[in-house]
N, C-alpha and C. Protein backbone atom coordinates (compact mmCIF):
# COMPACT_ATOMS: atom_id res chain seq x y z
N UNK A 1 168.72 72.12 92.23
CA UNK A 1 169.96 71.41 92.03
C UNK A 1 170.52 71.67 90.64
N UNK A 2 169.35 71.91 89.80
CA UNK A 2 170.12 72.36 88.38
C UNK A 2 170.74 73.45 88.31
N UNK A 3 170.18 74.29 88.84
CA UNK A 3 170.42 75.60 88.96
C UNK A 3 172.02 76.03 89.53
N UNK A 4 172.40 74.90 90.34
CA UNK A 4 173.14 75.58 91.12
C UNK A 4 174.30 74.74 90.32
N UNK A 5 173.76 73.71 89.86
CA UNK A 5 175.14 72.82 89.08
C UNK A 5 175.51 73.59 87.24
N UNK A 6 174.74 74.79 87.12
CA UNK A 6 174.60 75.61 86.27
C UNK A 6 175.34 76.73 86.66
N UNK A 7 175.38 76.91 87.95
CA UNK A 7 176.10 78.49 88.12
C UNK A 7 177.68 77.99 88.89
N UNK A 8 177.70 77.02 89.27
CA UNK A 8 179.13 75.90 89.19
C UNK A 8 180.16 76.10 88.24
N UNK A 9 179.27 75.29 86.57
CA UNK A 9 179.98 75.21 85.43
C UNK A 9 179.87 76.76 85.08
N UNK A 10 178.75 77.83 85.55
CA UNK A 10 179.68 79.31 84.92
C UNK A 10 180.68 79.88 85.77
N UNK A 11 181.19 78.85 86.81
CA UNK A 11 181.90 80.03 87.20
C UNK A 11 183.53 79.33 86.42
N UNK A 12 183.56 78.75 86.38
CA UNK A 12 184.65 77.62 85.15
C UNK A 12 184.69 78.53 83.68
N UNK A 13 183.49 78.67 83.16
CA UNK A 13 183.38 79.12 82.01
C UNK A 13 183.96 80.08 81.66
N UNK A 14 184.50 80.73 80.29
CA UNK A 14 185.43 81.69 79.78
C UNK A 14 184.12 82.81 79.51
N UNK A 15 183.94 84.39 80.06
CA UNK A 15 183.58 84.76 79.60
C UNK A 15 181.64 85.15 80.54
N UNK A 16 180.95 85.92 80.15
CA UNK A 16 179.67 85.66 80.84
C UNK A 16 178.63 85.11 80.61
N UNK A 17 178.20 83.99 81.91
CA UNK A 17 176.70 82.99 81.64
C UNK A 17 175.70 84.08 81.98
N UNK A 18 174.54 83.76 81.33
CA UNK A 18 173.59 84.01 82.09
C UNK A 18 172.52 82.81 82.37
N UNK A 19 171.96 82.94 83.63
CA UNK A 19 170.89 81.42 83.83
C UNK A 19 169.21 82.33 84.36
N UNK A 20 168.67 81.75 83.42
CA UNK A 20 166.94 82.37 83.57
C UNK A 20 166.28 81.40 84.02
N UNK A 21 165.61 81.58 85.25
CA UNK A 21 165.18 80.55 85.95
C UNK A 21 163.81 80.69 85.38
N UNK A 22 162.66 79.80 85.28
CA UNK A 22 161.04 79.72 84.98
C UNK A 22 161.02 80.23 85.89
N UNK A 23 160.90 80.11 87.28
CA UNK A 23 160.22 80.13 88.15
C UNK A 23 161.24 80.67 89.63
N UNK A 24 160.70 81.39 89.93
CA UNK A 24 162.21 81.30 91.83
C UNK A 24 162.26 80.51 92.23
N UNK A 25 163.50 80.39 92.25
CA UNK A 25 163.89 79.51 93.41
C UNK A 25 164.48 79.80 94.73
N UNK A 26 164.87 79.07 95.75
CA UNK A 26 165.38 79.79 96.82
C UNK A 26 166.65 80.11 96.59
N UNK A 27 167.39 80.79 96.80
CA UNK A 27 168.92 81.20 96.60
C UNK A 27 170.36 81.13 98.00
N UNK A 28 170.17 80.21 98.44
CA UNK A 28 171.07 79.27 99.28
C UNK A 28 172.58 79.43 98.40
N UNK A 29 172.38 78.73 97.37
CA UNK A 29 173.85 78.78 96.43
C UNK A 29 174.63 79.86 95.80
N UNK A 30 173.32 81.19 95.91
CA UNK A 30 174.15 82.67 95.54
C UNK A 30 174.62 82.86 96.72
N UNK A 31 173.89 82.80 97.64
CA UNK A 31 174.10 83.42 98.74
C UNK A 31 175.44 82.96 99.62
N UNK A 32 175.75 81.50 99.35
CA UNK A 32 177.50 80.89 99.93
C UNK A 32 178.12 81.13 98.71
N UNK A 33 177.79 81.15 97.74
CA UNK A 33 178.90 81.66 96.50
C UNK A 33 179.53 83.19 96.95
N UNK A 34 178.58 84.00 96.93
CA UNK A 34 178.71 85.48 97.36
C UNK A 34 179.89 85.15 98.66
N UNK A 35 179.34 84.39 99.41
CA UNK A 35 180.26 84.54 101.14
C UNK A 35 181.66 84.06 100.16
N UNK A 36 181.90 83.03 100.02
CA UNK A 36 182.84 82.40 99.41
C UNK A 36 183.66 83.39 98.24
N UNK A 37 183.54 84.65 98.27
CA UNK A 37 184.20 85.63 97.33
C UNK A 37 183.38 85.19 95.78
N UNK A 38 182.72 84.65 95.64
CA UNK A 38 181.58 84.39 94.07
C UNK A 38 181.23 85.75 93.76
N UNK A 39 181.72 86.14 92.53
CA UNK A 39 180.71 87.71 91.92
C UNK A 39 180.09 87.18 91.44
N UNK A 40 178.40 87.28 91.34
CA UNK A 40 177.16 86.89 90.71
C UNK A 40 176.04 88.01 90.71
N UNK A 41 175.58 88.50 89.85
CA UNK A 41 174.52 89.30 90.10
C UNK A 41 173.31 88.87 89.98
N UNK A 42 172.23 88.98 90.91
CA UNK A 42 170.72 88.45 90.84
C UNK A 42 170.15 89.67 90.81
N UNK A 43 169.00 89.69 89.29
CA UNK A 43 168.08 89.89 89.74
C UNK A 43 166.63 89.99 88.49
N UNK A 44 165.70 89.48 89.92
CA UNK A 44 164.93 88.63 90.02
C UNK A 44 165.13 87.15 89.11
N UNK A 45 164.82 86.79 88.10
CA UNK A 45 164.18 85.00 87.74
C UNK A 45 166.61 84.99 86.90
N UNK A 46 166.61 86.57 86.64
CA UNK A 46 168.37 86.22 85.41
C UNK A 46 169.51 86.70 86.72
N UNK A 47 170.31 85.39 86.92
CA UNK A 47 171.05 84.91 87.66
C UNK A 47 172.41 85.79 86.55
N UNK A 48 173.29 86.59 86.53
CA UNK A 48 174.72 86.47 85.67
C UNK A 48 175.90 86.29 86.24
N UNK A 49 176.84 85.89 85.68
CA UNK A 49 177.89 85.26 86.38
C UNK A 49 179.13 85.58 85.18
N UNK A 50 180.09 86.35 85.93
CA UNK A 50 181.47 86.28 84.99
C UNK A 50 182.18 85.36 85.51
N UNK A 51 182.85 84.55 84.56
CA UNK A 51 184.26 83.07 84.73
C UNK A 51 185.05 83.85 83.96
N UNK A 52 186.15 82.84 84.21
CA UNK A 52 186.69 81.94 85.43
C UNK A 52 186.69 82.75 86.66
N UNK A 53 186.16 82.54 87.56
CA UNK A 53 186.06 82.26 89.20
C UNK A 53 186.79 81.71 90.18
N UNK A 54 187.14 82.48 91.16
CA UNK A 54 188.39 80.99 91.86
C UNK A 54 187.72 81.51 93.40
N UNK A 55 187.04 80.75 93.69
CA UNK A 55 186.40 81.13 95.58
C UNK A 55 187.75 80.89 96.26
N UNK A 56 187.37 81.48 97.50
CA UNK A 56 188.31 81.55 98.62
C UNK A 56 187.78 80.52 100.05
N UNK A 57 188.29 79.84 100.50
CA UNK A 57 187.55 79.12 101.61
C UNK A 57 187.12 79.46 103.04
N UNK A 58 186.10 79.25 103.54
CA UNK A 58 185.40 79.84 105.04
C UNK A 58 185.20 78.93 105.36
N UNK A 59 185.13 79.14 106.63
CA UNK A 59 184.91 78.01 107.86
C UNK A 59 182.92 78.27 108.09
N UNK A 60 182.31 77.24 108.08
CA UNK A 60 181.29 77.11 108.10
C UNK A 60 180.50 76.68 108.90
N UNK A 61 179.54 77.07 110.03
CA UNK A 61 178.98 76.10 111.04
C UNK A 61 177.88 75.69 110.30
N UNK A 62 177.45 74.38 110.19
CA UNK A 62 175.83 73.72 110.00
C UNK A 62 175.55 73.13 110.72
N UNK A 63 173.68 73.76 111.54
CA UNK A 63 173.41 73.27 112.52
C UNK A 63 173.18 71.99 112.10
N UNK A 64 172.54 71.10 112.96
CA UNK A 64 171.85 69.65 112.70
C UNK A 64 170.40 70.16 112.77
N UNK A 65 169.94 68.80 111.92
CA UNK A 65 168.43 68.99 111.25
C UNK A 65 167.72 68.55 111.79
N UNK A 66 167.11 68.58 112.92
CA UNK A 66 166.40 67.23 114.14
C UNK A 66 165.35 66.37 113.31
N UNK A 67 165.08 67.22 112.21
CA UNK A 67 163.73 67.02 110.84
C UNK A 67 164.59 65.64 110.26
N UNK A 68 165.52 65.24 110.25
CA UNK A 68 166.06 64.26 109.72
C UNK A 68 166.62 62.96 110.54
N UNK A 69 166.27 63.70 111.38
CA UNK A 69 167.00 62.46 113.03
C UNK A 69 166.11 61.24 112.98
């Protein structure tokens, strides 16, 4: 959740972030940033990101979680 509220505020930001993760994490939030027109480059633990950013919107199916029913 940090991570992703980190690559959020770079895509706002003037200029390029970079975010170094300790450890992997799963990448859910590159991966709909990317769909969503997001330029981000991964790779491996250094996430970089050029701002300002402006995504484009997609229509999205999410299944249901029966794990939560």
């Amino acid at each position: 959740q940090v991570k992703s509220a980190l690559i959020f505020a770079a895509l706002q930001a003037h200029g390029q972030s970079v975010i170094i993760e300790k450890e992997c994490t799963r990448n859910h939030t590159e991966d709909m940033l990317q769909q969503f027109g997001g330029d981000l480059s991964v790779d491996g633990k250094k996430i970089t990101v050029q701002g300002p950013q402006k995504l484009s919107g997609q229509t999205v199916v999410v299944p249901g979680d029966i794990s939560s029913a």
